[in-house]
N, C-alpha and C. Protein backbone atom coordinates (compact mmCIF):
# COMPACT_ATOMS: atom_id res chain seq x y z
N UNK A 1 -43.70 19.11 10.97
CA UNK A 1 -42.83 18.34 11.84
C UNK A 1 -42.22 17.16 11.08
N UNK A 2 -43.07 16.38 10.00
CA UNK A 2 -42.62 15.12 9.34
C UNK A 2 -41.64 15.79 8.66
N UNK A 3 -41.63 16.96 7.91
CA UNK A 3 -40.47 17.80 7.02
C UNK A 3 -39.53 17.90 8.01
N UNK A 4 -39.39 18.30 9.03
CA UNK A 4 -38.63 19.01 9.44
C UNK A 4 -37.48 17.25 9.94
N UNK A 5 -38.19 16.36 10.49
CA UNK A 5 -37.68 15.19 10.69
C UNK A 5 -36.88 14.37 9.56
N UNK A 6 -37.33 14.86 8.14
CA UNK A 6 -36.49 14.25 6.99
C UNK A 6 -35.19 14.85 6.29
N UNK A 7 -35.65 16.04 6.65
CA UNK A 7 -34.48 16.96 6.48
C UNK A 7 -33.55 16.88 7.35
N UNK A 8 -33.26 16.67 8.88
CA UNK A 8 -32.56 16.44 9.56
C UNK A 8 -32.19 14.80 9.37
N UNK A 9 -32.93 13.95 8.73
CA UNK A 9 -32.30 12.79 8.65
C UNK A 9 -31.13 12.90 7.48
N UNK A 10 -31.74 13.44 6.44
CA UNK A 10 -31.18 13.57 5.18
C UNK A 10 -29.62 14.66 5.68
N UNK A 11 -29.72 15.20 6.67
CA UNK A 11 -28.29 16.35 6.61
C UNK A 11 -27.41 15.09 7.59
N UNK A 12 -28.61 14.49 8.61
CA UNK A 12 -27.29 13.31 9.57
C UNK A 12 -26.66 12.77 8.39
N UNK A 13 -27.69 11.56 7.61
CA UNK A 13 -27.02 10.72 6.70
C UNK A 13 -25.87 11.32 5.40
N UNK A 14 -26.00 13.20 5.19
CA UNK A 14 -25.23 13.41 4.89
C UNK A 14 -23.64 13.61 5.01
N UNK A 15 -24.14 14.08 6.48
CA UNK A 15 -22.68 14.32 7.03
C UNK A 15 -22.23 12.80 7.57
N UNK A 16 -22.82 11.54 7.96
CA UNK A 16 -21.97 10.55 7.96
C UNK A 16 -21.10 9.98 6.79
N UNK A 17 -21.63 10.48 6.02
CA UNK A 17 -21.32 9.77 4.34
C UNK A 17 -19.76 10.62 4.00
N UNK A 18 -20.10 12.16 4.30
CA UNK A 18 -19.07 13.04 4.14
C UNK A 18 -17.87 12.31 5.04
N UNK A 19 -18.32 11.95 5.88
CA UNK A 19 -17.03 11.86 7.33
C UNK A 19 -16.67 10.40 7.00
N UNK A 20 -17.63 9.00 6.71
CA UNK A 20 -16.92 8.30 5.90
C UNK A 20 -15.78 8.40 4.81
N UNK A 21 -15.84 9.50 3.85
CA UNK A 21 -15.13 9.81 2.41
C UNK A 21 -14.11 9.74 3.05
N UNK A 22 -13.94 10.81 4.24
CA UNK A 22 -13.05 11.46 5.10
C UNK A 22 -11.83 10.59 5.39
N UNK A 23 -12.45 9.51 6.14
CA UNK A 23 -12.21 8.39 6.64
C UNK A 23 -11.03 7.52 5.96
N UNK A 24 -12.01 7.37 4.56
CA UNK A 24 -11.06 6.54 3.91
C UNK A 24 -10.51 6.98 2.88
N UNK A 25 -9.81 8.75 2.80
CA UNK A 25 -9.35 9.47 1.74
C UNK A 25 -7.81 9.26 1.98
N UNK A 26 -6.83 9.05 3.02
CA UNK A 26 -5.90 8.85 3.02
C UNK A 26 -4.76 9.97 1.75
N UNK A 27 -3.70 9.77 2.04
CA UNK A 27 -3.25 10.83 0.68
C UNK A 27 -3.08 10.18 -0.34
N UNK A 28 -3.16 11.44 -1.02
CA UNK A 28 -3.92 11.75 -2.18
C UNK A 28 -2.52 11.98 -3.47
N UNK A 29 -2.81 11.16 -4.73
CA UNK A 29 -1.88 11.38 -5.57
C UNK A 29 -1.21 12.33 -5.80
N UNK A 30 0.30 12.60 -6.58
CA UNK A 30 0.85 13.27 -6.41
C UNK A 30 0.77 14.52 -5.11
N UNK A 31 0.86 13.68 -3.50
CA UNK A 31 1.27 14.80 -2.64
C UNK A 31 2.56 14.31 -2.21
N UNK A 32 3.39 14.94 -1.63
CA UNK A 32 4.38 13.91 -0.85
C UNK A 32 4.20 12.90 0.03
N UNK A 33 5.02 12.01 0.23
CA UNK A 33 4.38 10.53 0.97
C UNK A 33 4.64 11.27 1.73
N UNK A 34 4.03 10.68 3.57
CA UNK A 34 3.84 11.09 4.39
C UNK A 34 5.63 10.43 5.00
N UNK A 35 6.18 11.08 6.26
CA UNK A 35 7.54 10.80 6.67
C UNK A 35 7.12 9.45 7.26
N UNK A 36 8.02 8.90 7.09
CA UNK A 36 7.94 7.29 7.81
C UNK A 36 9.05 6.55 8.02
N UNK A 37 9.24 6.03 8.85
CA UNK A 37 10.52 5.18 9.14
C UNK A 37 9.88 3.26 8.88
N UNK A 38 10.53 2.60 8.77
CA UNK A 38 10.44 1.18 8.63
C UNK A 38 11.12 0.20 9.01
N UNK A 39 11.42 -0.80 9.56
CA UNK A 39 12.55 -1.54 9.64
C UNK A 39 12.09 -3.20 8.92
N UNK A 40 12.58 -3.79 7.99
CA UNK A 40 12.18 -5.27 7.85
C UNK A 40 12.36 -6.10 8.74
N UNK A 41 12.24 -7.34 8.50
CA UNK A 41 12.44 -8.90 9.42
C UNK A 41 13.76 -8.71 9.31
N UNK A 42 14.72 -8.42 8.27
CA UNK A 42 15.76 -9.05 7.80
C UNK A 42 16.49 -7.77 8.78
N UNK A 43 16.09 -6.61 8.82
CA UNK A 43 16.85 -5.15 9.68
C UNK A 43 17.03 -4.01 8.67
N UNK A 44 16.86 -4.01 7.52
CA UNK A 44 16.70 -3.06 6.94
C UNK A 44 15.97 -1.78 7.40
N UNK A 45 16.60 -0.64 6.86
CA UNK A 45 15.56 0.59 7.32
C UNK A 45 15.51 1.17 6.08
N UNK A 46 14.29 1.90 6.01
CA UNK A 46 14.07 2.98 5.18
C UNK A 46 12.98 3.86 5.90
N UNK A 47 13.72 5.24 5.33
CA UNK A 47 12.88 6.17 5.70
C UNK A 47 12.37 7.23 4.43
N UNK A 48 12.19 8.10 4.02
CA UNK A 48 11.65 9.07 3.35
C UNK A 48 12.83 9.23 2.58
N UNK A 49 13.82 9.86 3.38
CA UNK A 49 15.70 10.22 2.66
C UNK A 49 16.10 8.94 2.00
N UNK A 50 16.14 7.99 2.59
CA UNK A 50 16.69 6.88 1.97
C UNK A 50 15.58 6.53 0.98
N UNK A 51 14.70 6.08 0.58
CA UNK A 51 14.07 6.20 -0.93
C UNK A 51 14.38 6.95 -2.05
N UNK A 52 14.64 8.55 -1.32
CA UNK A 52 14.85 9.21 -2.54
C UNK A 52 15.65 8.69 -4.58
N UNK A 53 15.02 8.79 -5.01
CA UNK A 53 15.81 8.39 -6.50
C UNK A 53 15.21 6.77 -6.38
N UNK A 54 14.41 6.34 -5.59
CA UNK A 54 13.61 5.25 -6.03
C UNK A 54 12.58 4.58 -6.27
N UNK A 55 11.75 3.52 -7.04
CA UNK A 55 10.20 4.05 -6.80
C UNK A 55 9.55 2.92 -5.67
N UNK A 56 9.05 3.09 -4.91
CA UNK A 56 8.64 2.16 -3.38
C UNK A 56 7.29 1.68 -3.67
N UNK A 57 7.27 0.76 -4.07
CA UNK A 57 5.74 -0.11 -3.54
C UNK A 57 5.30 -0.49 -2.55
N UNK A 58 4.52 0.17 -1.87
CA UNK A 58 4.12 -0.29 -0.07
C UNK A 58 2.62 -1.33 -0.44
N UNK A 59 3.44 -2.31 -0.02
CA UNK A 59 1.47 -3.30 -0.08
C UNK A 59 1.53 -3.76 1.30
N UNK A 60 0.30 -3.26 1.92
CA UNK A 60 -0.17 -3.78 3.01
C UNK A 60 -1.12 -5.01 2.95
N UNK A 61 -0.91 -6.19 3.77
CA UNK A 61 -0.88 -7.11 4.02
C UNK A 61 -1.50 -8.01 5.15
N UNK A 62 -2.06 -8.81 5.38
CA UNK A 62 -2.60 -10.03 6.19
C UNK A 62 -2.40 -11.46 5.94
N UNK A 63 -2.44 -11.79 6.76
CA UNK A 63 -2.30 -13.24 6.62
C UNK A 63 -3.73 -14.22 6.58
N UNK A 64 -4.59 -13.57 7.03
CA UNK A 64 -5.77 -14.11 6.60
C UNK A 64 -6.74 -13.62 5.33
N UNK A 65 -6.38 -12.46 5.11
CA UNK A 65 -6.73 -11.98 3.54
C UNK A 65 -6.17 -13.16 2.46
N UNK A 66 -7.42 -13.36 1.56
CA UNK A 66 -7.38 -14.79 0.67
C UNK A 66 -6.68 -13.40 -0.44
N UNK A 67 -7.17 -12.77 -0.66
CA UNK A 67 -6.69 -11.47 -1.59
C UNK A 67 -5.08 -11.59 -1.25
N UNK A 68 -4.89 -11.08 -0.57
CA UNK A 68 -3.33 -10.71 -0.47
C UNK A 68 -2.74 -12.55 -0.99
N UNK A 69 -3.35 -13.63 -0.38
CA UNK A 69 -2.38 -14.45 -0.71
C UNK A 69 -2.40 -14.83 -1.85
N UNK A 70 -3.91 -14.54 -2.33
CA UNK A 70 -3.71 -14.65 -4.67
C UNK A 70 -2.65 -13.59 -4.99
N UNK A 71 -2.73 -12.41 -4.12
CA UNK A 71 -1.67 -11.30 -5.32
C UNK A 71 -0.14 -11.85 -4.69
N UNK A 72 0.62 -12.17 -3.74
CA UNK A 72 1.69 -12.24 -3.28
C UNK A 72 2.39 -13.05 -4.37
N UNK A 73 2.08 -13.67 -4.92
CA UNK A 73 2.83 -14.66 -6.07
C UNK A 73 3.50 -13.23 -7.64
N UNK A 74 2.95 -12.46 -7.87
CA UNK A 74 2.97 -11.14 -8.20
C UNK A 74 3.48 -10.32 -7.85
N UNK A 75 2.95 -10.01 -6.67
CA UNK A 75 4.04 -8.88 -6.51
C UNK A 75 5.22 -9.10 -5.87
N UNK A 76 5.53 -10.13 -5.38
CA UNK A 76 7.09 -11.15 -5.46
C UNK A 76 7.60 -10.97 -6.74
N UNK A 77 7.47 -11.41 -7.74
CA UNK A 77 7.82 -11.37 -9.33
C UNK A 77 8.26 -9.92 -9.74
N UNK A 78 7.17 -9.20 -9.53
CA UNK A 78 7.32 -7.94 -9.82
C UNK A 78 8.72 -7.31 -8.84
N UNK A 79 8.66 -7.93 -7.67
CA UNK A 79 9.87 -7.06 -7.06
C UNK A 79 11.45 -7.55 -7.51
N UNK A 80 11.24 -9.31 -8.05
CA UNK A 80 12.27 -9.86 -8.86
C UNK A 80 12.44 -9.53 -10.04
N UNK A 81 11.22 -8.72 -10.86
CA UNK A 81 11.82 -8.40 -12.15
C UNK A 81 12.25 -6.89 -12.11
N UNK A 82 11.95 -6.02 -11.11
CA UNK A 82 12.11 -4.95 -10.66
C UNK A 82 13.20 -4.74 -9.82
N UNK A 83 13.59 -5.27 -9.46
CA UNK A 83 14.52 -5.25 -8.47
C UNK A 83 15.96 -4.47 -8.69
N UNK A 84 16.28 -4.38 -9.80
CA UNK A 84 17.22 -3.92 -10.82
C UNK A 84 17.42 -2.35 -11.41
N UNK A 85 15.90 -2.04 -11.05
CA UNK A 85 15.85 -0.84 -12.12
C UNK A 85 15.56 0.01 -10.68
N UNK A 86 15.38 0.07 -9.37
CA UNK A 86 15.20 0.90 -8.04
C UNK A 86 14.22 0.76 -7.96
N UNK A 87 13.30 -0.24 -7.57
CA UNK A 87 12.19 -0.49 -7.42
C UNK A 87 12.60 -1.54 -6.37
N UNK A 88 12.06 -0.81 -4.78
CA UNK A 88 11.47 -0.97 -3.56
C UNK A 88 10.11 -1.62 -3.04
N UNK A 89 10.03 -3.10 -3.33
CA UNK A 89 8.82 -3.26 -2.29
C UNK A 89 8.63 -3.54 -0.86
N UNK A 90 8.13 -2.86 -0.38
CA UNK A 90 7.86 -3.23 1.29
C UNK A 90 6.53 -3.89 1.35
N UNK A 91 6.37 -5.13 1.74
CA UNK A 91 5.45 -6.21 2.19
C UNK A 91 5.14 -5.48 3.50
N UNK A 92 4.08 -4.66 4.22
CA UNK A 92 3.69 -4.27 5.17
C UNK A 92 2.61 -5.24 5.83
N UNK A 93 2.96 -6.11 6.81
CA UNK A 93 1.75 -7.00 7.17
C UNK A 93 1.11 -5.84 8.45
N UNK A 94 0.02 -5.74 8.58
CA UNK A 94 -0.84 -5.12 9.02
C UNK A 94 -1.44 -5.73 10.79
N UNK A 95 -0.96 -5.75 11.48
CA UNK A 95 -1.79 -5.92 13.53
C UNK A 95 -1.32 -7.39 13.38
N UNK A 96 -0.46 -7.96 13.13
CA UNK A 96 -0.50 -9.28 13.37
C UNK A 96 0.87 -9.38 14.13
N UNK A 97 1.01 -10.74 15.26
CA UNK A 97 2.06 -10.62 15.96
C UNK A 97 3.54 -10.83 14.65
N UNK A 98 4.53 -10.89 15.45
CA UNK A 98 5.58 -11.63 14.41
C UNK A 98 5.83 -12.83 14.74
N UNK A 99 5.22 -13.67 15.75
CA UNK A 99 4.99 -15.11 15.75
C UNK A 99 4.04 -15.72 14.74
N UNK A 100 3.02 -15.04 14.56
CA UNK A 100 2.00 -15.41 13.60
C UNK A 100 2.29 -14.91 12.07
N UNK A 101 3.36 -13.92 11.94
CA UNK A 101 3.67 -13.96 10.60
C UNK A 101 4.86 -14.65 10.42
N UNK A 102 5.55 -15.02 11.07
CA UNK A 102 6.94 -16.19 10.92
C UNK A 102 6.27 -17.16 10.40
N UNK A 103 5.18 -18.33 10.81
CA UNK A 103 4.62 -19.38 10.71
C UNK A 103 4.15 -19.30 9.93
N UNK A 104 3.52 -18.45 9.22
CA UNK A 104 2.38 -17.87 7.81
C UNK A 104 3.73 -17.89 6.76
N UNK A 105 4.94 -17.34 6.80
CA UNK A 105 6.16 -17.10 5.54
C UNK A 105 6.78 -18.77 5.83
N UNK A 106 6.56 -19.01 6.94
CA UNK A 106 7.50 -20.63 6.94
C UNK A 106 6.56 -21.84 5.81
N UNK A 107 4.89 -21.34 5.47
CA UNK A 107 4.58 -22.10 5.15
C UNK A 107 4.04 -21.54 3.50
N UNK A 108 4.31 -19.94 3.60
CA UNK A 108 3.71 -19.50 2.20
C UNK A 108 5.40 -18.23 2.34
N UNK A 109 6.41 -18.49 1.57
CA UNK A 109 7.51 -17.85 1.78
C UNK A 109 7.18 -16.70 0.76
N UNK A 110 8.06 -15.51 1.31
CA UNK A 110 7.69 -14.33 -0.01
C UNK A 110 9.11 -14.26 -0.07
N UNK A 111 9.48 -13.32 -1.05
CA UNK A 111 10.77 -12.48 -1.92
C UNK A 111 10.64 -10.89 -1.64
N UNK A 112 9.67 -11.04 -1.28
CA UNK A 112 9.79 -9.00 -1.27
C UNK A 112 10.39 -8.88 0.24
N UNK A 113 10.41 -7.54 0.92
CA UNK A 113 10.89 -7.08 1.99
C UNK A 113 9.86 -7.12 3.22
N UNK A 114 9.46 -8.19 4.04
CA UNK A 114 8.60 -8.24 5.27
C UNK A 114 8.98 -6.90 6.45
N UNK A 115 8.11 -6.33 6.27
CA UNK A 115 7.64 -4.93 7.62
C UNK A 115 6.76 -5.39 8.37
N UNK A 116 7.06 -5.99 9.61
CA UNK A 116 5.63 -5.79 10.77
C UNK A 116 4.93 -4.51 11.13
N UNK A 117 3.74 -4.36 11.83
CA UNK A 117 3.37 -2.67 11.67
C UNK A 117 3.94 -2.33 13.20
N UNK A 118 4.52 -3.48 14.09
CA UNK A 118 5.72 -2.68 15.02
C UNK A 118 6.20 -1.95 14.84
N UNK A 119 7.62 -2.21 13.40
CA UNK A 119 8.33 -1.81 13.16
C UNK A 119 8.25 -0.75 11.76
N UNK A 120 6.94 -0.24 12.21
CA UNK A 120 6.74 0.83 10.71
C UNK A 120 5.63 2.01 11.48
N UNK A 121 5.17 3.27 10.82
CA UNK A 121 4.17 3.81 11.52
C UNK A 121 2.95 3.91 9.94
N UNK A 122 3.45 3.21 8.81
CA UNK A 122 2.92 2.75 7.08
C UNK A 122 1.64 2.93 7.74
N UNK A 123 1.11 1.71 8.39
CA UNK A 123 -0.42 1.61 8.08
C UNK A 123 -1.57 2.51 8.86
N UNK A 124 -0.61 3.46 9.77
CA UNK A 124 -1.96 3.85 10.33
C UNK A 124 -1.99 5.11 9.37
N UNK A 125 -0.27 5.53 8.95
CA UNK A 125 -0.55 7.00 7.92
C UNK A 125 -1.32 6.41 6.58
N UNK A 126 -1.36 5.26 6.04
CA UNK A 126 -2.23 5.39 4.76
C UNK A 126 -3.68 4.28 5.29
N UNK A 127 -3.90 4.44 6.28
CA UNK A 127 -5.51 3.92 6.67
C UNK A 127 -5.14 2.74 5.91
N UNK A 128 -4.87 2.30 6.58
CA UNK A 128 -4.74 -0.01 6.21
C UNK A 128 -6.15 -0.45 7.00
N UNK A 129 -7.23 -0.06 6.70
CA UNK A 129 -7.99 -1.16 7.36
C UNK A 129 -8.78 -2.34 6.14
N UNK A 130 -8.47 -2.65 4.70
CA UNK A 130 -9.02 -3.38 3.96
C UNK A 130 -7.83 -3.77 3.17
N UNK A 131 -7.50 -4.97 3.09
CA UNK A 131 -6.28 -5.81 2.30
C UNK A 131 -6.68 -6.22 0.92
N UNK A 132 -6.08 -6.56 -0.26
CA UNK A 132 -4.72 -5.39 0.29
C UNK A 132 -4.53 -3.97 -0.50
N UNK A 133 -3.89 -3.52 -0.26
CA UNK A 133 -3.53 -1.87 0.05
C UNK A 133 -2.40 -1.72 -0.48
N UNK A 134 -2.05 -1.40 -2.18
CA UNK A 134 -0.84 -0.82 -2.75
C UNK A 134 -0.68 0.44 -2.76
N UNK A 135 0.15 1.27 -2.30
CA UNK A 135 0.70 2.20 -2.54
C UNK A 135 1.82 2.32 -3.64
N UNK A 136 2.24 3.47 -4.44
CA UNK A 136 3.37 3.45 -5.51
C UNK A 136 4.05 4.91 -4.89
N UNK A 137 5.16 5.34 -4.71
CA UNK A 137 5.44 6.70 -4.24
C UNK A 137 6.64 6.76 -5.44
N UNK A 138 6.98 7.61 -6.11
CA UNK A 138 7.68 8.16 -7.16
C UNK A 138 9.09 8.58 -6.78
N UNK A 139 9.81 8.16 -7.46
CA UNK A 139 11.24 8.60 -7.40
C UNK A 139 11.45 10.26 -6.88
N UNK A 140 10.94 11.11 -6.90
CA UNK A 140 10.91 12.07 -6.37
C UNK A 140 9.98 12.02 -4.31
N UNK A 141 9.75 11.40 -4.24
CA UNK A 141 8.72 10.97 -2.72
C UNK A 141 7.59 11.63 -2.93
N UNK A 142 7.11 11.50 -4.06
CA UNK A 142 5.36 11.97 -4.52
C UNK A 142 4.53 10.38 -4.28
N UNK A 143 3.61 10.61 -4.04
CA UNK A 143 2.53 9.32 -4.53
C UNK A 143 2.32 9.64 -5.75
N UNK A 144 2.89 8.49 -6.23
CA UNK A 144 1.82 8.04 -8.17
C UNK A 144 0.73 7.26 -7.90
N UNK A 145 0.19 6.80 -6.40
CA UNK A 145 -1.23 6.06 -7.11
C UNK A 145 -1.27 5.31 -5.71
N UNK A 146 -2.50 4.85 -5.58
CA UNK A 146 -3.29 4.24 -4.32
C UNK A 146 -4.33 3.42 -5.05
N UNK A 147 -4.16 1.80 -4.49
CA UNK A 147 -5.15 0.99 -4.93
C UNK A 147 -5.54 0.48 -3.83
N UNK A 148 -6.70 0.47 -3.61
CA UNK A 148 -7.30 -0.47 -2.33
C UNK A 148 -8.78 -1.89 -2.98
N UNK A 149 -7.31 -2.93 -2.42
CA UNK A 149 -8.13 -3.96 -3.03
C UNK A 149 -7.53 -4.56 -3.95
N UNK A 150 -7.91 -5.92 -4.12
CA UNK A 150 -7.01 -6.59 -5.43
C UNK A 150 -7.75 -6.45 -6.53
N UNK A 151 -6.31 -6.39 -7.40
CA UNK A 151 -7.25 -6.38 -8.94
C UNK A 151 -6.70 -6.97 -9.89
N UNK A 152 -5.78 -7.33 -9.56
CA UNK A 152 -5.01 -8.37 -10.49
C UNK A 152 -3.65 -7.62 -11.08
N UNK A 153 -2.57 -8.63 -11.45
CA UNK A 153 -1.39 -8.01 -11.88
C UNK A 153 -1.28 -7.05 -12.93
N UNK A 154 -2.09 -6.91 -13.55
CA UNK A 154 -2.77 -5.95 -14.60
C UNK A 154 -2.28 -4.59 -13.79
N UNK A 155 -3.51 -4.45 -12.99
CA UNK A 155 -3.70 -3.46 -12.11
C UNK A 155 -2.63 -2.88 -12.03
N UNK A 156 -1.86 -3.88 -11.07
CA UNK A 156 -0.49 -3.43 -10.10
C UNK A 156 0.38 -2.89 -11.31
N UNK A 157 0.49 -3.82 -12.45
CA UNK A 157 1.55 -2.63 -13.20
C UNK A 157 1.42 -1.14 -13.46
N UNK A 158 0.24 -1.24 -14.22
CA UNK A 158 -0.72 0.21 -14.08
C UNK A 158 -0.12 1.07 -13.27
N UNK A 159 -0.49 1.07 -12.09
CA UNK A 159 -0.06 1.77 -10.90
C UNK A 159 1.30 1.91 -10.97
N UNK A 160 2.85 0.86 -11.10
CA UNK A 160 3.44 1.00 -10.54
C UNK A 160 4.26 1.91 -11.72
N UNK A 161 3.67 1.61 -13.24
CA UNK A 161 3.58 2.86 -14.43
C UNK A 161 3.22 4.26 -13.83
N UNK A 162 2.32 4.54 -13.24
CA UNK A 162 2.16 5.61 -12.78
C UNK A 162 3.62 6.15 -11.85
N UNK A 163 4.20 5.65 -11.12
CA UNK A 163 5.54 5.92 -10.59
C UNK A 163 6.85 5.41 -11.26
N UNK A 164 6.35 5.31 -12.64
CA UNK A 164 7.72 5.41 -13.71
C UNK A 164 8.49 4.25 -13.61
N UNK A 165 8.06 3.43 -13.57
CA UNK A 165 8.32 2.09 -13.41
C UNK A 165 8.39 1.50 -14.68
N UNK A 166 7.22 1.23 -15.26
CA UNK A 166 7.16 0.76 -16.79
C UNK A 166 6.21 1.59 -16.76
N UNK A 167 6.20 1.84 -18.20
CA UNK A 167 5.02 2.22 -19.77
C UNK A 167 3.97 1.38 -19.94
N UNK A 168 3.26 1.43 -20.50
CA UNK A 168 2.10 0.79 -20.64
C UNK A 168 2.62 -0.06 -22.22
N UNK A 169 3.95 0.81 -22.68
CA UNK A 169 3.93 -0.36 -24.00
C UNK A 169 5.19 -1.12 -23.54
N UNK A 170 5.59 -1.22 -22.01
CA UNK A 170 6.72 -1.98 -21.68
C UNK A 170 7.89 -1.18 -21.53
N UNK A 171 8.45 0.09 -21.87
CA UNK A 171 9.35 0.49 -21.78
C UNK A 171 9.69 1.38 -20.42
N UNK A 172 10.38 1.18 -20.09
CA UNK A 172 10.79 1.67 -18.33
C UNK A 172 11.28 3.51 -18.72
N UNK A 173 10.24 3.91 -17.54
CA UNK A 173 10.54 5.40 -17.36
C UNK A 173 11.35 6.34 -16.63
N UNK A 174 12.27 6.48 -16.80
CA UNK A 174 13.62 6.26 -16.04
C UNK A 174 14.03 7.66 -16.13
């Protein structure tokens, strides 16, 4: 009976662990991004068609994540030094009203493109529940890469190399 009780613990705790993975597997590199529409603060739209031939950085976002507000100084930069070559960032802030993110940009302003998750269906297709959350999707509408979590501007180039952005020795993959 004690066997038979550990073995059934050991298959529960397996299959929660499995259904966790599950959970937070979201898609998976090189598949196609999932269809999505968006609209910014400013009224911009993009959808799937309209990206095409560009590479999109989706970072999901909070206003109380201390993370997101160390990387935002970055990936602002990155979308100003990028900005030139078709490189798309969408600032996706994540359940927060747009009263409470007006007051948060009036006092910490960004440069990239502000998405409320009103006006997007981003965070529930790539599981936004831990900030922050880069996505890179490839000039073709493939994912090049999924980071969850900050890691420093290092990182983010990395990744946004993976969607032909820059090289790792600086030269843009075009």
């Amino acid at each position: 009976m004690l066997a038979r009780t550990a073995i059934l613990r050991g298959a529960v705790s397996c299959a929660l662990f499995l259904t966790a993975l599950c959970a937070f597997a979201g898609p998976k590199a090189k598949e196609p991004a999932p269809r999505f529409n968006a609209k910014t603060t400013a009224g911009e739209k993009f959808t799937n068609d309209s990206i095409k031939g560009k590479v999109v950085l989706l970072e999901f976002w909070s206003t109380w994540c201390p993370y997101c507000f160390a990387e935002a100084p970055f990936v602002d930069k990155i979308n100003h030094e990028y900005g030139d070559k078709r490189l798309i960032v969408l600032s996706i802030n994540v359940a927060e009203s747009k009263k409470t993110v007006k007051k948060y940009l009036e006092q910490h302003p960004r440069t990239s493109r502000i998405v409320l998750t009103d006006d997007t269906n981003l965070a529930a297709m790539y599981e936004a529940t831990v900030y922050p959350i880069y996505v890179v999707i490839d000039r073709d509408g493939n994912i090049a890469g999924t980071q969850r979590g900050a890691a420093g501007e290092a990182a983010l180039r990395e990744l946004l190399a993976n969607g032909g952005i820059e090289s790792k020795d600086g030269s843009d993959r075009q």
